[in-house]
PDB file of N, CA and C in Angstrom:
ATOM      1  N   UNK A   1     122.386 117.041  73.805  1.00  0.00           N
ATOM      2  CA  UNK A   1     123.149 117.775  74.796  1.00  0.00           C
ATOM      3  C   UNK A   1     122.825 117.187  76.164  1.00  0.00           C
ATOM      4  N   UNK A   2     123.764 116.791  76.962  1.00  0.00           N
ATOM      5  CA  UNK A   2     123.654 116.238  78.273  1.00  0.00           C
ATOM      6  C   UNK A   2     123.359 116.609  79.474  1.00  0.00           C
ATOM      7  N   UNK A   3     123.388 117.251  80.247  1.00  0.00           N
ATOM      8  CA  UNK A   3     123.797 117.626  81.870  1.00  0.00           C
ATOM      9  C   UNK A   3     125.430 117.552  82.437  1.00  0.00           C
ATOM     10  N   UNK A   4     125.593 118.845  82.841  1.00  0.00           N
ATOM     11  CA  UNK A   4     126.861 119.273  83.123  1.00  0.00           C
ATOM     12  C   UNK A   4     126.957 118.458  84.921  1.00  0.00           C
ATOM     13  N   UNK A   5     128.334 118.415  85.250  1.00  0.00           N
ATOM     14  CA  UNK A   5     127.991 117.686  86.560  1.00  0.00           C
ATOM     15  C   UNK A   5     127.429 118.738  87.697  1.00  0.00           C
ATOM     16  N   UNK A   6     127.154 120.001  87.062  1.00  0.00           N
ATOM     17  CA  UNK A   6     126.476 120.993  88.505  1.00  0.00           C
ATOM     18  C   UNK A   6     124.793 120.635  88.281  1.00  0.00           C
ATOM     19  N   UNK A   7     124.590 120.521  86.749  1.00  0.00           N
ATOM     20  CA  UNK A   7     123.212 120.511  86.596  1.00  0.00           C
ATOM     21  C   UNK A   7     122.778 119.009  87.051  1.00  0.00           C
ATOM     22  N   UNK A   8     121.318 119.335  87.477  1.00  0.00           N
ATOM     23  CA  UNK A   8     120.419 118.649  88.102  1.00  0.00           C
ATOM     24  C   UNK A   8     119.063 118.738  87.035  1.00  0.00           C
ATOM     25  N   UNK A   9     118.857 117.357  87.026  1.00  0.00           N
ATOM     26  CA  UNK A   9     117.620 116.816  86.826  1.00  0.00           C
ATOM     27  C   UNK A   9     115.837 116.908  87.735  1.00  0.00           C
ATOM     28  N   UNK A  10     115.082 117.527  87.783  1.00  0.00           N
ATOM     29  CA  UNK A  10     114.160 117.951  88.757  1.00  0.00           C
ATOM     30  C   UNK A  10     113.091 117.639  88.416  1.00  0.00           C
ATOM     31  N   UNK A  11     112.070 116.311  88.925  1.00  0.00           N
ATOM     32  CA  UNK A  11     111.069 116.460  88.276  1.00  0.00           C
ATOM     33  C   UNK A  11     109.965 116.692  89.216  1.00  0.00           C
ATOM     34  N   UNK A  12     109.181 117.546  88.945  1.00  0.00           N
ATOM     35  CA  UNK A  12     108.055 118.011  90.462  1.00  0.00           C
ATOM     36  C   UNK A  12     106.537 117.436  89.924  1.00  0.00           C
ATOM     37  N   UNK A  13     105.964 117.083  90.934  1.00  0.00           N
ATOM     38  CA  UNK A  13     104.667 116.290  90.994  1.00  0.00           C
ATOM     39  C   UNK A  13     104.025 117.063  90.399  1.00  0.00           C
ATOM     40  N   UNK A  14     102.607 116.376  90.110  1.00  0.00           N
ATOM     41  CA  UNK A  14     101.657 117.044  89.410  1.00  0.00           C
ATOM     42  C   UNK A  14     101.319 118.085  89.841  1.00  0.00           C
ATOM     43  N   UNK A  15     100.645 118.168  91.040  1.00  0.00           N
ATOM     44  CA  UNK A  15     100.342 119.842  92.050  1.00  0.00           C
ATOM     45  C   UNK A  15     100.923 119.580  92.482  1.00  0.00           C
ATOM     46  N   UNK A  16     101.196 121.043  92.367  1.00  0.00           N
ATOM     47  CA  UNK A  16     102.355 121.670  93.440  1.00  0.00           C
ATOM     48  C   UNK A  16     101.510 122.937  93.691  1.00  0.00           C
ATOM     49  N   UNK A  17     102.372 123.788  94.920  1.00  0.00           N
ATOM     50  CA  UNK A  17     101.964 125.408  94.964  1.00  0.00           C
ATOM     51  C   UNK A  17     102.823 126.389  94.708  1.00  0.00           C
ATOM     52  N   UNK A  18     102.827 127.325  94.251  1.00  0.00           N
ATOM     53  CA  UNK A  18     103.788 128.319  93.766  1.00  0.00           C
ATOM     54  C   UNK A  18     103.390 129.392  94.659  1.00  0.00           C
ATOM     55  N   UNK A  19     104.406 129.141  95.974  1.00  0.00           N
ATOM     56  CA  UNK A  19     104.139 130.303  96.926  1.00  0.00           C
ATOM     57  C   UNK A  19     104.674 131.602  96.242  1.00  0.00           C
ATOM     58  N   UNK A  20     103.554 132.971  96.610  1.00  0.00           N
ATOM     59  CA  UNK A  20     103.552 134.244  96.112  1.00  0.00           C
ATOM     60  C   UNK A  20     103.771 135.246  97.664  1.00  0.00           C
ATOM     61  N   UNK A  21     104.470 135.614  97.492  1.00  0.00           N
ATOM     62  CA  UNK A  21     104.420 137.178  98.530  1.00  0.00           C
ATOM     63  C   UNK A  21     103.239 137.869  98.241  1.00  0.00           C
ATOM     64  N   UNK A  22     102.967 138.136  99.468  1.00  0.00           N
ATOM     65  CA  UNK A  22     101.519 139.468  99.307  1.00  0.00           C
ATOM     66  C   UNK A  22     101.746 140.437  99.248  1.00  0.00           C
ATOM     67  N   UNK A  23     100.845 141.442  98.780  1.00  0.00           N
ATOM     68  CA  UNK A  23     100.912 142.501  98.539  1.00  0.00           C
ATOM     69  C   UNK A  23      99.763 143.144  99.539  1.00  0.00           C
ATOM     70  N   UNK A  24     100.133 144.110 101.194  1.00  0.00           N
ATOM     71  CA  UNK A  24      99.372 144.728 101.806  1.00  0.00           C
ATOM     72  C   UNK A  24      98.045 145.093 101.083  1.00  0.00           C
ATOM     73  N   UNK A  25      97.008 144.225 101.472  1.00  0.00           N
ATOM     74  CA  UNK A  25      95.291 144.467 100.709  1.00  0.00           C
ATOM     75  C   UNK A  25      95.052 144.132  99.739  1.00  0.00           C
ATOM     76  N   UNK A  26      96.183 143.613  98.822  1.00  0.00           N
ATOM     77  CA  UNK A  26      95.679 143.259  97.663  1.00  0.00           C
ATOM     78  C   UNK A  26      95.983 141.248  97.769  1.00  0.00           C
ATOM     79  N   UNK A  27      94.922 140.404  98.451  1.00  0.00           N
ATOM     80  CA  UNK A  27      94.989 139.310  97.840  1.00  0.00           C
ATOM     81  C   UNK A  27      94.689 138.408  96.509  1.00  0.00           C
ATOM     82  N   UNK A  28      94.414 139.143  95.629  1.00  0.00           N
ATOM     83  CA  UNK A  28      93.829 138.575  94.416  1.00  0.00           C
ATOM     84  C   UNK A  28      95.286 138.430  93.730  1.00  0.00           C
ATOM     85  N   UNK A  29      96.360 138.909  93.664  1.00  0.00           N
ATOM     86  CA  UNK A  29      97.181 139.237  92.685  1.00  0.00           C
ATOM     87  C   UNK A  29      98.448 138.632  93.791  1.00  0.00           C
ATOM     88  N   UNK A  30      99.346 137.729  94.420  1.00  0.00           N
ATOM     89  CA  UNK A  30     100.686 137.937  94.904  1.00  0.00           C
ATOM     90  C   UNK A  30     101.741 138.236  93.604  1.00  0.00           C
ATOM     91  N   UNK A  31     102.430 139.229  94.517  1.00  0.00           N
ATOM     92  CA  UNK A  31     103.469 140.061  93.876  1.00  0.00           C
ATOM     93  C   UNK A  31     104.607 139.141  93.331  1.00  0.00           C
ATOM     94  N   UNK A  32     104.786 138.469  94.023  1.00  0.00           N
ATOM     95  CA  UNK A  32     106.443 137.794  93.693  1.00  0.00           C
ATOM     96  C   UNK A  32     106.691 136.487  93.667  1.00  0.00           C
ATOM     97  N   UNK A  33     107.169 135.481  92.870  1.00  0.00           N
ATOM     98  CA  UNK A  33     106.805 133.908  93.733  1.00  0.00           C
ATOM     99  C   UNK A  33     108.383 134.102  94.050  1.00  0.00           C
ATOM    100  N   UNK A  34     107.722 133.454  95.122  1.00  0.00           N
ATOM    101  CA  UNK A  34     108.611 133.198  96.405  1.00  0.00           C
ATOM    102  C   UNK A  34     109.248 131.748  96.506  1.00  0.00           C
ATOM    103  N   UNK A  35     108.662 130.614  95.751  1.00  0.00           N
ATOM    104  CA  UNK A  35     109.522 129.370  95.915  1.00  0.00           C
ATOM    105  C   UNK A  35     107.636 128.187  95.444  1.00  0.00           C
ATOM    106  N   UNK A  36     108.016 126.914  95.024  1.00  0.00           N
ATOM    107  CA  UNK A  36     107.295 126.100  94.815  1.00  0.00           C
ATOM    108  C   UNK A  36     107.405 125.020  95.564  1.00  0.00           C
ATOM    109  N   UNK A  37     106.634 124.399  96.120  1.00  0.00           N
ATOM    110  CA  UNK A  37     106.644 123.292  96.968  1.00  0.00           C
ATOM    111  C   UNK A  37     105.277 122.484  97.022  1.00  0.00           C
ATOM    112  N   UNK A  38     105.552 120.886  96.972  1.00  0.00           N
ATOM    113  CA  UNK A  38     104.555 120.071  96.969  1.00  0.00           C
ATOM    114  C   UNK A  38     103.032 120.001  97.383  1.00  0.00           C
ATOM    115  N   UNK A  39     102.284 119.913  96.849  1.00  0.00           N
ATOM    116  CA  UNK A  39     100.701 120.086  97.767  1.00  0.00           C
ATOM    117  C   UNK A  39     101.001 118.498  99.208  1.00  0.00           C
ATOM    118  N   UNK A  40     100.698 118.342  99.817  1.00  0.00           N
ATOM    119  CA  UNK A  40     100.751 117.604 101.031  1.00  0.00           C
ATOM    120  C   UNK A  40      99.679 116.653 100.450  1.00  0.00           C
ATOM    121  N   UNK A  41      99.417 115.151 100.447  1.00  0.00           N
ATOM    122  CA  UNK A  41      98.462 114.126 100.742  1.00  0.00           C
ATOM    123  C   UNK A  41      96.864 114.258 101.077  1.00  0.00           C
ATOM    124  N   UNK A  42      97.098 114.522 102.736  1.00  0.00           N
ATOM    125  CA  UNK A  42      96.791 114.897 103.857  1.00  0.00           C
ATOM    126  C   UNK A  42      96.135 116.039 104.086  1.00  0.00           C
ATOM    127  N   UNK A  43      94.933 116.150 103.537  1.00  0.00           N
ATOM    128  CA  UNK A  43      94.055 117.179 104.109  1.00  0.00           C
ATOM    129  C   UNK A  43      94.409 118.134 104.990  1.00  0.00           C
ATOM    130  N   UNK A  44      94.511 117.878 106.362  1.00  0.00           N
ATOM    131  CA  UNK A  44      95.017 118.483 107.802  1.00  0.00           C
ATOM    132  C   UNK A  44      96.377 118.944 107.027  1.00  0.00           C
ATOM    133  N   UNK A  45      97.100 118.402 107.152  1.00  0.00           N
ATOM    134  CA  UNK A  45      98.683 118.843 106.637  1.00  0.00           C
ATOM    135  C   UNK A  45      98.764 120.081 105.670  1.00  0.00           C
ATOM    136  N   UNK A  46      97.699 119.553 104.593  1.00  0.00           N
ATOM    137  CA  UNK A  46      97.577 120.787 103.406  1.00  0.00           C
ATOM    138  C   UNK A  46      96.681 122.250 104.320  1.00  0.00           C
ATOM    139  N   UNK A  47      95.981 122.196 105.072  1.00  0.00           N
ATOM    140  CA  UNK A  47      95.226 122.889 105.876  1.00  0.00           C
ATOM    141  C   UNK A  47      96.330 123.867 106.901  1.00  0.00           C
ATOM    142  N   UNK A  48      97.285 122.926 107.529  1.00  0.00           N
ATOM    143  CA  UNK A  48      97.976 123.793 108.731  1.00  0.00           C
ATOM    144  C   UNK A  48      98.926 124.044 107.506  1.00  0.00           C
ATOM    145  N   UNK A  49      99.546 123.962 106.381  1.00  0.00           N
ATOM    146  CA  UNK A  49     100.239 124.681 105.714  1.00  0.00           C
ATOM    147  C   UNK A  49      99.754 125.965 105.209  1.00  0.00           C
ATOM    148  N   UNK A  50      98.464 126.008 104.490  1.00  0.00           N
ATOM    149  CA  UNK A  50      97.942 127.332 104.485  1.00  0.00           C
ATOM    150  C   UNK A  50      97.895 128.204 105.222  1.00  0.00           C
ATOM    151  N   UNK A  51      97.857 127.827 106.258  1.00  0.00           N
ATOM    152  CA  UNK A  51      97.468 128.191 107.885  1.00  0.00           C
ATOM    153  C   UNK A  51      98.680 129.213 107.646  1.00  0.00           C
ATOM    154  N   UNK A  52     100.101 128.301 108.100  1.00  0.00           N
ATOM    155  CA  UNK A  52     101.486 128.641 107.878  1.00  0.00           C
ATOM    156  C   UNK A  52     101.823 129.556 107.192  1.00  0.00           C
ATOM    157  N   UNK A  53     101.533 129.206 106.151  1.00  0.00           N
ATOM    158  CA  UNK A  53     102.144 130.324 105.118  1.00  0.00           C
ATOM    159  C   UNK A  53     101.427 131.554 104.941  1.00  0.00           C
ATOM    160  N   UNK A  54      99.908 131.623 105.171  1.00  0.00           N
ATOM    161  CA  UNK A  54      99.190 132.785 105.223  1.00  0.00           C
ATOM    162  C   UNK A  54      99.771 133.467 106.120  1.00  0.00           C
ATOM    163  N   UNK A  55     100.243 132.960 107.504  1.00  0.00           N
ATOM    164  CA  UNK A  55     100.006 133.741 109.088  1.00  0.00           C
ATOM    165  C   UNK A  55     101.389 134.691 108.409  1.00  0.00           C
ATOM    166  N   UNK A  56     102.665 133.721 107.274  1.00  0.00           N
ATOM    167  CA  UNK A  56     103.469 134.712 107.144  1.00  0.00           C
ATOM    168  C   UNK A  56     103.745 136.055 106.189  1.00  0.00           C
ATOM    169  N   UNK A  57     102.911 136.073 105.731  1.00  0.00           N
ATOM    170  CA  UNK A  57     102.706 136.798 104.551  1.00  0.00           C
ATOM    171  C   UNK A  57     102.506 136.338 103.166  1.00  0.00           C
ATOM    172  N   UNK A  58     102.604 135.170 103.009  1.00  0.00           N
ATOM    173  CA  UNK A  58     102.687 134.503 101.750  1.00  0.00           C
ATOM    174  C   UNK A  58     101.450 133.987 101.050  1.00  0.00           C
ATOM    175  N   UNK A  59     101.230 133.296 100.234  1.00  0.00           N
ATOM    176  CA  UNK A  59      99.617 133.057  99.292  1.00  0.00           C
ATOM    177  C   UNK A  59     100.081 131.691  98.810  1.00  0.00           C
ATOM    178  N   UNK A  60      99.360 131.060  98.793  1.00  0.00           N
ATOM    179  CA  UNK A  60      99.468 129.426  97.885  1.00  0.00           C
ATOM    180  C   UNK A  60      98.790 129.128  96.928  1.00  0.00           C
ATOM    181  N   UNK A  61      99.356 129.241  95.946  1.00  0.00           N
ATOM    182  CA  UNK A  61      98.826 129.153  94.476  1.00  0.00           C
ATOM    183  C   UNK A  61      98.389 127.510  94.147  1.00  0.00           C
ATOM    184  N   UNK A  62      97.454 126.631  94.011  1.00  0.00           N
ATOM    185  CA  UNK A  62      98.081 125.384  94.148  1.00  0.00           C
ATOM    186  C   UNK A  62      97.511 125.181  92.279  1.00  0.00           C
ATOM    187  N   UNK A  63      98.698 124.444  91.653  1.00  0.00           N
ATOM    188  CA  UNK A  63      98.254 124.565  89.907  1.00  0.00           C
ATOM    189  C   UNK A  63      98.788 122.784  89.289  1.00  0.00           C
ATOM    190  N   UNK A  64      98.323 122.186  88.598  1.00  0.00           N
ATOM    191  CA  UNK A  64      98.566 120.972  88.347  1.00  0.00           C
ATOM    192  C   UNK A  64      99.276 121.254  86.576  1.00  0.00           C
ATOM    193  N   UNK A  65     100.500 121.434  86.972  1.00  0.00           N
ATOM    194  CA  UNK A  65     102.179 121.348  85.945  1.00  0.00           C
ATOM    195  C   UNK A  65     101.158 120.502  84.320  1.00  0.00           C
ATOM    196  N   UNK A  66     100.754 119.297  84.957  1.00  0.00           N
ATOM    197  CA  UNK A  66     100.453 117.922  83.471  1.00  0.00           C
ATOM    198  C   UNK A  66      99.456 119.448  82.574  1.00  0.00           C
ATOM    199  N   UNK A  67      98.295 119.778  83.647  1.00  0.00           N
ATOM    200  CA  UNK A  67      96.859 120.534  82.811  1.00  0.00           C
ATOM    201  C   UNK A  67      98.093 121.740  82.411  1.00  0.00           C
ATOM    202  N   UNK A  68      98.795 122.195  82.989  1.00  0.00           N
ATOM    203  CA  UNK A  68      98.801 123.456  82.378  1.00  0.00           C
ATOM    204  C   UNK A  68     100.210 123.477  81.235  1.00  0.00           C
ATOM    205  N   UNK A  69     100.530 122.377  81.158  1.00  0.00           N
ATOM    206  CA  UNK A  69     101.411 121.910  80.046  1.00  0.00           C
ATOM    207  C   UNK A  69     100.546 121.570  78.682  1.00  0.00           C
ATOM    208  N   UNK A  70      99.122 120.842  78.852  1.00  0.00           N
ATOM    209  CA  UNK A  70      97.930 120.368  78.031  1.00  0.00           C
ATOM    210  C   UNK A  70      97.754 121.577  77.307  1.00  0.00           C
ATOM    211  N   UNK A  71      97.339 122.551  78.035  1.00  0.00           N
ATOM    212  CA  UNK A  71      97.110 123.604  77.565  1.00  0.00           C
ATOM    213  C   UNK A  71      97.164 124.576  76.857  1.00  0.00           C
ATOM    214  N   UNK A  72      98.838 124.813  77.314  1.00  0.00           N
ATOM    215  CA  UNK A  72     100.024 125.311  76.176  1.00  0.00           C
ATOM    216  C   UNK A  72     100.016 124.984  74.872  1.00  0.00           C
ATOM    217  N   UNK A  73      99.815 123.405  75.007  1.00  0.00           N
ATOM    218  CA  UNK A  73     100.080 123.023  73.968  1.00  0.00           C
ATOM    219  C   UNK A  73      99.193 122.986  72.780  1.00  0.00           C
ATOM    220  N   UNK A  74      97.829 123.154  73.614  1.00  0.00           N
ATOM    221  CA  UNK A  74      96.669 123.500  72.872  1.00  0.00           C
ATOM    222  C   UNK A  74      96.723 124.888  72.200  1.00  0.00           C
ATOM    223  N   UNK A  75      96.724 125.581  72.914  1.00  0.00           N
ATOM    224  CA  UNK A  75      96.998 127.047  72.811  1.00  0.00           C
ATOM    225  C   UNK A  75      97.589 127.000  71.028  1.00  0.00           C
ATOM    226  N   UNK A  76      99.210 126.643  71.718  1.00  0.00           N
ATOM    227  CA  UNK A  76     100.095 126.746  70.235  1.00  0.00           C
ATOM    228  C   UNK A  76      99.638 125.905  68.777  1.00  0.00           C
ATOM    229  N   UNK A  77      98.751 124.732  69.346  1.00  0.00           N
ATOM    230  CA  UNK A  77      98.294 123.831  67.691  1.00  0.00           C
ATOM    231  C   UNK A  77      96.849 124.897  67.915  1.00  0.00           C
ATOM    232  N   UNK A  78      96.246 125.544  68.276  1.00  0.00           N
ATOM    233  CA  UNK A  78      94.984 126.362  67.754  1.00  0.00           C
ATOM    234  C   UNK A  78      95.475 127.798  66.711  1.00  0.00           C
ATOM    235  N   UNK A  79      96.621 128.457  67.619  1.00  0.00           N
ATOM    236  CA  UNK A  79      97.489 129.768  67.030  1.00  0.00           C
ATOM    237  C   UNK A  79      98.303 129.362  65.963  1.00  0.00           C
ATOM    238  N   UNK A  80      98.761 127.928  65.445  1.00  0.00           N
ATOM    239  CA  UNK A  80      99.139 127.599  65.036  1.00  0.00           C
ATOM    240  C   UNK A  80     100.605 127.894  64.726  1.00  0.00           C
ATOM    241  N   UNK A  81     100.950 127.942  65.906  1.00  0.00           N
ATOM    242  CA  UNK A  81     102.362 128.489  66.077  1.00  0.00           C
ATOM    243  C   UNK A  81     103.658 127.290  65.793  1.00  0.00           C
ATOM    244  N   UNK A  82     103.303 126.327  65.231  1.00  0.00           N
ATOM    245  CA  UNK A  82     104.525 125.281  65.176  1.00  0.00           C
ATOM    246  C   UNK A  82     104.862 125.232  63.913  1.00  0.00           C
ATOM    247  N   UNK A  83     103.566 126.006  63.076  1.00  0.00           N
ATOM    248  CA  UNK A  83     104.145 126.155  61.032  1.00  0.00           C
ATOM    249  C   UNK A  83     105.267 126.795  60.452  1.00  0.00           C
TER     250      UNK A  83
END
């Protein structure tokens, strides 16, 4: 099965962050993701983005897509969910 001409092909880097909305006092848990976007290079850059996105209410999850694909997959050949 192919790609329709609206659909798009997307492939996102290894880390990324999965910005979360906060929840008033509760930072351990964001409520909602709010959108995913690239981790930055650049130390400073990755730094004034936290900066950024904290000052607005938001949380930066930062998670590496390859490990947590590894994982899954571990998961399912241990549960043995592919028999």
């Amino acid at each position: 099965m192919g790609l329709t001409f609206q659909q798009k092909f997307y492939q996102l880097p290894d880390e990324v962050y999965v910005v979360h909305t906060l929840e008033p006092g509760d930072f351990a848990d964001g409520a909602a993701i709010f959108g995913i976007i690239e981790v930055p290079e650049d130390k400073d850059e990755d730094f004034d983005l936290n900066c950024l996105f904290e000052g607005q209410g938001y949380w930066l999850h930062k998670i590496n897509f390859d490990e947590l694909v590894r994982e899954g997959y571990s998961l399912l050949k241990e549960l043995k969910a592919n028999d």
